[in-house]
PDB file of N, CA and C in Angstrom:
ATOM      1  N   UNK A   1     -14.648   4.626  10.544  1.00  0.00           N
ATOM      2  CA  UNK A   1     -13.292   5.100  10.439  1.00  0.00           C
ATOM      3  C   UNK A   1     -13.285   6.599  10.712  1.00  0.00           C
ATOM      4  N   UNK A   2     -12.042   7.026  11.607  1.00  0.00           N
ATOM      5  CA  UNK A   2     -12.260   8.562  11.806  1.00  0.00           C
ATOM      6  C   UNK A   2     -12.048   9.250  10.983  1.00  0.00           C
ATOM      7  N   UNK A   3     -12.392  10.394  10.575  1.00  0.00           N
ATOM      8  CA  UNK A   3     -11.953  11.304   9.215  1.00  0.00           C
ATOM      9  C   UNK A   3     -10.546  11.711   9.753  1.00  0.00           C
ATOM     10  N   UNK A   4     -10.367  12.186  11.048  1.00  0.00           N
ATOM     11  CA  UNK A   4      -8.680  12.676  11.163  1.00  0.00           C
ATOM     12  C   UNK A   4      -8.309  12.169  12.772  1.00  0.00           C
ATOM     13  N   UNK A   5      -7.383  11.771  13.066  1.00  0.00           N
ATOM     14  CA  UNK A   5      -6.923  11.709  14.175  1.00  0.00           C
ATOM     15  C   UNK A   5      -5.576  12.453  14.930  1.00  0.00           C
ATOM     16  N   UNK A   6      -5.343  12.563  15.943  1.00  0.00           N
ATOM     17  CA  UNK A   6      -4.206  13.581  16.526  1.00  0.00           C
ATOM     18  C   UNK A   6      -3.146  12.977  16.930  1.00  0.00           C
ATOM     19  N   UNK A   7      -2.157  13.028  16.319  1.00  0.00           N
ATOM     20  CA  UNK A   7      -0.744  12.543  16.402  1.00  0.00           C
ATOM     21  C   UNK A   7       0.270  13.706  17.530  1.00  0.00           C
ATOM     22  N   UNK A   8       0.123  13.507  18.603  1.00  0.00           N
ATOM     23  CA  UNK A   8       1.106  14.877  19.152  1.00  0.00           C
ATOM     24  C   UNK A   8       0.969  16.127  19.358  1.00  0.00           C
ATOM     25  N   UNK A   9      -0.899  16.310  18.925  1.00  0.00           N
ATOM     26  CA  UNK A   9      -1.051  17.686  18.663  1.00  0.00           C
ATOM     27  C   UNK A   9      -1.675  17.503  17.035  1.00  0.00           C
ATOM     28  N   UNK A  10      -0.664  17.339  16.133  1.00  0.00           N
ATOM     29  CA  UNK A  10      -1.119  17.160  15.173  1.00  0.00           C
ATOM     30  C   UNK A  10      -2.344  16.338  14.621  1.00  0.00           C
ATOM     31  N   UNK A  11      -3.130  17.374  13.377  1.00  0.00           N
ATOM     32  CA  UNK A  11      -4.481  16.161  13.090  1.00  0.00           C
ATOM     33  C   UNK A  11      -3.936  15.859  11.942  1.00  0.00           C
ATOM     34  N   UNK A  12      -3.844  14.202  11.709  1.00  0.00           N
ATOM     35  CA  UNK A  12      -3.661  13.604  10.396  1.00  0.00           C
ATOM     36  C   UNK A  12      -4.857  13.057   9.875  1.00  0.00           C
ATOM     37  N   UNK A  13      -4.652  12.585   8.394  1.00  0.00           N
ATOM     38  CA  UNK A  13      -6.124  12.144   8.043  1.00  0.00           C
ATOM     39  C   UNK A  13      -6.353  10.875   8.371  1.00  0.00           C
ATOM     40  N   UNK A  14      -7.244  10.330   8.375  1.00  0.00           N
ATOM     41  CA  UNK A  14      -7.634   8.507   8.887  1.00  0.00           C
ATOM     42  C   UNK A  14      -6.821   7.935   7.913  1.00  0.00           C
ATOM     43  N   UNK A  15      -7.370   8.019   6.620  1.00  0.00           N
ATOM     44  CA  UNK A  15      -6.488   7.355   5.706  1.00  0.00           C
ATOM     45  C   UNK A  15      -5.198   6.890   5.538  1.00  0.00           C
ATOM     46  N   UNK A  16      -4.487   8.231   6.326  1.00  0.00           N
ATOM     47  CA  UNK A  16      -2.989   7.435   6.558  1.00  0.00           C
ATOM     48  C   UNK A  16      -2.705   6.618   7.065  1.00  0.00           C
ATOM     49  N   UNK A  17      -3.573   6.173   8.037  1.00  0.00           N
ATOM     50  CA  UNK A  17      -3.480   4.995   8.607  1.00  0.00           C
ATOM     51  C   UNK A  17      -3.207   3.216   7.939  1.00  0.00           C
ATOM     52  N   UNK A  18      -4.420   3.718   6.899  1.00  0.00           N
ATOM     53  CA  UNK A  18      -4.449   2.439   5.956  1.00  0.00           C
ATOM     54  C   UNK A  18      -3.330   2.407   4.859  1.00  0.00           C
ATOM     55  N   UNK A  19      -3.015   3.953   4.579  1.00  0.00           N
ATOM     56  CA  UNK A  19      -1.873   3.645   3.319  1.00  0.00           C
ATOM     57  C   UNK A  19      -0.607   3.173   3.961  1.00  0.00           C
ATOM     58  N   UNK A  20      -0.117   3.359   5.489  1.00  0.00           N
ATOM     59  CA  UNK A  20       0.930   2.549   6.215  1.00  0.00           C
ATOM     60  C   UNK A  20       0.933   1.684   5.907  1.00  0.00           C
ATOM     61  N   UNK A  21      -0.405   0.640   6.652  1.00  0.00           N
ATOM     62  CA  UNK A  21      -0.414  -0.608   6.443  1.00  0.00           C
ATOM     63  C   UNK A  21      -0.501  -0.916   4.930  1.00  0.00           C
ATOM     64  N   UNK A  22      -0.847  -0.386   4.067  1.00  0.00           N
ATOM     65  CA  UNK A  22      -0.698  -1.442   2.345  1.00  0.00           C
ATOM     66  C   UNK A  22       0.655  -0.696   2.172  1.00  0.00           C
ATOM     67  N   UNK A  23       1.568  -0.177   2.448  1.00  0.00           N
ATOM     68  CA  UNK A  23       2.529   0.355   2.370  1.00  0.00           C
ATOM     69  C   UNK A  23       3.208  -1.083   2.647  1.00  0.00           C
ATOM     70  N   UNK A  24       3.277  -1.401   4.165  1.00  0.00           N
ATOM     71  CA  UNK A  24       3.832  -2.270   4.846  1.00  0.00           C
ATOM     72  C   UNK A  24       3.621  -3.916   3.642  1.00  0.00           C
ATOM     73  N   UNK A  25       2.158  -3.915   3.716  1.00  0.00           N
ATOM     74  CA  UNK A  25       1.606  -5.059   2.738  1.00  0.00           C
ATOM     75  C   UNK A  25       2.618  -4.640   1.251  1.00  0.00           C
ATOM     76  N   UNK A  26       2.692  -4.042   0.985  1.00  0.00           N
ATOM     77  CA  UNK A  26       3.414  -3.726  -0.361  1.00  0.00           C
ATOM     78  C   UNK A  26       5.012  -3.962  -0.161  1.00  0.00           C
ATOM     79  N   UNK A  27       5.642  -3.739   0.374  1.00  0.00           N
ATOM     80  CA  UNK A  27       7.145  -4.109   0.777  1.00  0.00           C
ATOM     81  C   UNK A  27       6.986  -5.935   1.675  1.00  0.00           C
ATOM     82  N   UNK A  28       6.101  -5.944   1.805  1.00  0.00           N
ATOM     83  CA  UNK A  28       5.971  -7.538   1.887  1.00  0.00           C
ATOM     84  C   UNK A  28       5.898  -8.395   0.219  1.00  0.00           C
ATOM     85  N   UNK A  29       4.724  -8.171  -0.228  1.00  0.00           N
ATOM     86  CA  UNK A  29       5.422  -8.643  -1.092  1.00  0.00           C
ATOM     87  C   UNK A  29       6.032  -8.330  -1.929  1.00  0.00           C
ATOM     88  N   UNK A  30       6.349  -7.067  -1.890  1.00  0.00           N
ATOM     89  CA  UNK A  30       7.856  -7.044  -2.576  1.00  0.00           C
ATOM     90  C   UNK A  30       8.768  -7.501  -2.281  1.00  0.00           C
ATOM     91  N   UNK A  31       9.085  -8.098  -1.228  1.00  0.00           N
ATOM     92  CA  UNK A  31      10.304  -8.867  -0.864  1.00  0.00           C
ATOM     93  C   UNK A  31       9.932 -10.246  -1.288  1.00  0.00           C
ATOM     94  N   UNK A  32       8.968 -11.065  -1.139  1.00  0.00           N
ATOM     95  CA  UNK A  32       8.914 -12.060  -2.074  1.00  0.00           C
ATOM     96  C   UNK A  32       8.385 -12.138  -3.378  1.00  0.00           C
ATOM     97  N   UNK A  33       8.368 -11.027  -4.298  1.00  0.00           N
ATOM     98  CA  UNK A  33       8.634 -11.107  -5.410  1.00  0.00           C
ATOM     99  C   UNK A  33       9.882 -11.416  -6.013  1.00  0.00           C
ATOM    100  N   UNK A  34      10.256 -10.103  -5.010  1.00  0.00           N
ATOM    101  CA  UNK A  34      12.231 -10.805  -5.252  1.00  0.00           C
ATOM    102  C   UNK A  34      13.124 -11.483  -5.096  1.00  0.00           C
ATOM    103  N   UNK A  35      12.524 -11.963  -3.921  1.00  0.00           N
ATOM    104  CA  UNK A  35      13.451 -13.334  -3.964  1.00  0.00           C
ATOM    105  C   UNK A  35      13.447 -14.165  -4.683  1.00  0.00           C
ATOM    106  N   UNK A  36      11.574 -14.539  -5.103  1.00  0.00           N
ATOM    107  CA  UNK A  36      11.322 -15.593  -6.114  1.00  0.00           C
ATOM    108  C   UNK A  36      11.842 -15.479  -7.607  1.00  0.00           C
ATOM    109  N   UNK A  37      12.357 -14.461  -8.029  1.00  0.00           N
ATOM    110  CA  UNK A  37      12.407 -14.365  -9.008  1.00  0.00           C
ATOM    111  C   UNK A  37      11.450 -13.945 -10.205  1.00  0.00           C
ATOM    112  N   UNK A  38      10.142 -13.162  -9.430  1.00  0.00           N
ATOM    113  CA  UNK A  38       8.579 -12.989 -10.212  1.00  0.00           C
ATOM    114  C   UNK A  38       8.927 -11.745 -11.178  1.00  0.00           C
ATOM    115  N   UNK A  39       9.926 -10.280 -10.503  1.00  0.00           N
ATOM    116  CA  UNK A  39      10.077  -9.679 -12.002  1.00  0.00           C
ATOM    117  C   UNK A  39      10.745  -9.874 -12.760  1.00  0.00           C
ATOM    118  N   UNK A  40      10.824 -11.087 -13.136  1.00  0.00           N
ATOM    119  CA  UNK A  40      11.552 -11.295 -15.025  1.00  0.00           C
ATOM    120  C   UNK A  40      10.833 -10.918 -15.590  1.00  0.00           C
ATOM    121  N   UNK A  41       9.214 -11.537 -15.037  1.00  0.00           N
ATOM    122  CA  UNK A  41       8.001 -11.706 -16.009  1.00  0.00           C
ATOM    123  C   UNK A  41       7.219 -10.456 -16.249  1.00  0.00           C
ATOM    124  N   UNK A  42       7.706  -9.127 -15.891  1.00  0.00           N
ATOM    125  CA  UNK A  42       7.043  -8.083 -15.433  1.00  0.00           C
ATOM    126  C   UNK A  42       8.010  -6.754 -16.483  1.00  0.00           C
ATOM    127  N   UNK A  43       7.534  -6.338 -17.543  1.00  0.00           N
ATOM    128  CA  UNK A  43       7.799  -5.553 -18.106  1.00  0.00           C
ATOM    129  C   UNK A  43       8.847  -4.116 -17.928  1.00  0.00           C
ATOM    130  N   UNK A  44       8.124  -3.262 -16.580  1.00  0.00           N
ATOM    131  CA  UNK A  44       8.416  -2.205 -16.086  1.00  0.00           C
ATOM    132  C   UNK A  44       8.393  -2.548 -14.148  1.00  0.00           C
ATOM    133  N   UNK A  45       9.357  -3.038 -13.892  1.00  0.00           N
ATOM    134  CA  UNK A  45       8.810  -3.381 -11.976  1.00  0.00           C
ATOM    135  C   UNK A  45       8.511  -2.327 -11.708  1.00  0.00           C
ATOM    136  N   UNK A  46       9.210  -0.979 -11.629  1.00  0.00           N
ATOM    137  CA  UNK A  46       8.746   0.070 -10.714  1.00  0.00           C
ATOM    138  C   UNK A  46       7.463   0.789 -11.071  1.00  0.00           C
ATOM    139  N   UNK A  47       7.153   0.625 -12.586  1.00  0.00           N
ATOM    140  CA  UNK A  47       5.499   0.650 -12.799  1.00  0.00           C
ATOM    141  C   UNK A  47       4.713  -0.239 -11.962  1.00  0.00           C
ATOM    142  N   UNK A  48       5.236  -1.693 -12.340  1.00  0.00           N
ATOM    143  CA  UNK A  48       4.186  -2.360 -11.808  1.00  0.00           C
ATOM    144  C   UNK A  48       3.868  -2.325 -10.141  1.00  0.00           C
ATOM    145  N   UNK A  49       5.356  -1.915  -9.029  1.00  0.00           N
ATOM    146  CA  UNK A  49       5.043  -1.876  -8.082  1.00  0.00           C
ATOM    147  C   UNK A  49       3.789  -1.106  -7.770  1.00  0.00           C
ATOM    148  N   UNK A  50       4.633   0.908  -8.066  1.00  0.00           N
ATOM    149  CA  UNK A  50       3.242   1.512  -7.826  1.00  0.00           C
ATOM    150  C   UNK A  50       1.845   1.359  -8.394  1.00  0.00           C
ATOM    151  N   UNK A  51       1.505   0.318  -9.601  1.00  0.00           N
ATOM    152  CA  UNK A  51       0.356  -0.111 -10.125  1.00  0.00           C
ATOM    153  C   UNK A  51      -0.224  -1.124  -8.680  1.00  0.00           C
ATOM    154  N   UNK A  52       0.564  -1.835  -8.497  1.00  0.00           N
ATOM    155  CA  UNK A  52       0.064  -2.745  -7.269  1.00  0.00           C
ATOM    156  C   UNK A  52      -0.469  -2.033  -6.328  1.00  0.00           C
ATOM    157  N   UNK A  53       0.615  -1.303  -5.616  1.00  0.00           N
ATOM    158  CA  UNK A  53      -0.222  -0.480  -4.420  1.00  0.00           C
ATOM    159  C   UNK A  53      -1.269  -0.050  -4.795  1.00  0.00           C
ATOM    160  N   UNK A  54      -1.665   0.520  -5.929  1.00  0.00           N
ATOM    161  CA  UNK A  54      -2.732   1.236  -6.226  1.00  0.00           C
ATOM    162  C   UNK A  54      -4.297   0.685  -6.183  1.00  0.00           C
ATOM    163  N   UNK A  55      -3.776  -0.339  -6.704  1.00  0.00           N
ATOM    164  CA  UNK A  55      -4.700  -2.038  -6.648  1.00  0.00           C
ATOM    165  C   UNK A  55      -4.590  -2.046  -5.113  1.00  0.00           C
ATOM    166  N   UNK A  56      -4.112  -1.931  -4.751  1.00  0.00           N
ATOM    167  CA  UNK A  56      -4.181  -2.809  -2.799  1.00  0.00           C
ATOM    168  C   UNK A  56      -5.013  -1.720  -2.268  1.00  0.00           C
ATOM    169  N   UNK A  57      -4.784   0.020  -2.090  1.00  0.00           N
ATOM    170  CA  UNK A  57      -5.020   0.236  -0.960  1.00  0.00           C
ATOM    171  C   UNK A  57      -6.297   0.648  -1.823  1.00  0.00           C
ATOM    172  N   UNK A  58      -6.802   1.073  -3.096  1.00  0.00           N
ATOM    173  CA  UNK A  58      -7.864   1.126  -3.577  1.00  0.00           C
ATOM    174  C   UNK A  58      -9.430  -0.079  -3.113  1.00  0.00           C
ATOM    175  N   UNK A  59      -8.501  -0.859  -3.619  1.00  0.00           N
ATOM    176  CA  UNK A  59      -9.544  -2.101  -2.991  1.00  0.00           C
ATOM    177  C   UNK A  59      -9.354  -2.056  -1.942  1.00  0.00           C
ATOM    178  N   UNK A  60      -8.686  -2.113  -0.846  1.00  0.00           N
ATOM    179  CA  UNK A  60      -8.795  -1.873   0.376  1.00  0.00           C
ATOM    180  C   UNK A  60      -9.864  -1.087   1.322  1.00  0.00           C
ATOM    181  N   UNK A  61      -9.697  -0.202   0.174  1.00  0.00           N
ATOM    182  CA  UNK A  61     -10.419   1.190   0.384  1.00  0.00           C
ATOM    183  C   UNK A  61     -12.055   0.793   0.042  1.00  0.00           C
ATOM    184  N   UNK A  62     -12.246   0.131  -0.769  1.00  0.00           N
ATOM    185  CA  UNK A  62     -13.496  -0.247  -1.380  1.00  0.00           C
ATOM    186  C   UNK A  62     -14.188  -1.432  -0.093  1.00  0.00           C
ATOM    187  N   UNK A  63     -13.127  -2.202   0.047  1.00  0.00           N
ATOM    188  CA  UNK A  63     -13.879  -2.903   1.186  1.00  0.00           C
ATOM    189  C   UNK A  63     -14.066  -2.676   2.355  1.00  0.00           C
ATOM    190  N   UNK A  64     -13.072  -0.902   3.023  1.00  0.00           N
ATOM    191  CA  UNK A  64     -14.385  -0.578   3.899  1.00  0.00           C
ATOM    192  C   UNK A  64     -15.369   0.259   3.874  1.00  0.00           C
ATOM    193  N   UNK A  65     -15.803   0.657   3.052  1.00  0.00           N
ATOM    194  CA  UNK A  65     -16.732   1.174   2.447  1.00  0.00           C
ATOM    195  C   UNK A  65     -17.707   0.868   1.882  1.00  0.00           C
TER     196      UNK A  65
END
């Protein structure tokens, strides 16, 4: 994975790359959480969302590494 790549001129870090995509993965299922009806069962949603992402791109992160 590259440490930074050039957007336009600009160098961004690699990483952003991957937090897009679990970004993207994260508003996926967030949309079928909600439809289904899954945060009743969920205390705080907007905790638990950003708890999720955190879980996704972490492990994410772990498996390419």
């Amino acid at each position: 994975m590259p440490y930074e790549f050039s957007l336009g001129g600009a160098l961004l870090p690699g990483v952003l790359l991957w937090f897009s995509l679990m970004l993207g993965v994260l508003w996926g299922l967030d949309a079928v959480a909600g439809r289904y009806g899954l945060y009743r069962y969920v205390w705080h949603p907007p905790l638990f969302r950003i708890a999720l992402f955190i879980c996704l791109f972490c492990g994410f992160g772990l498996l390419l590494f």
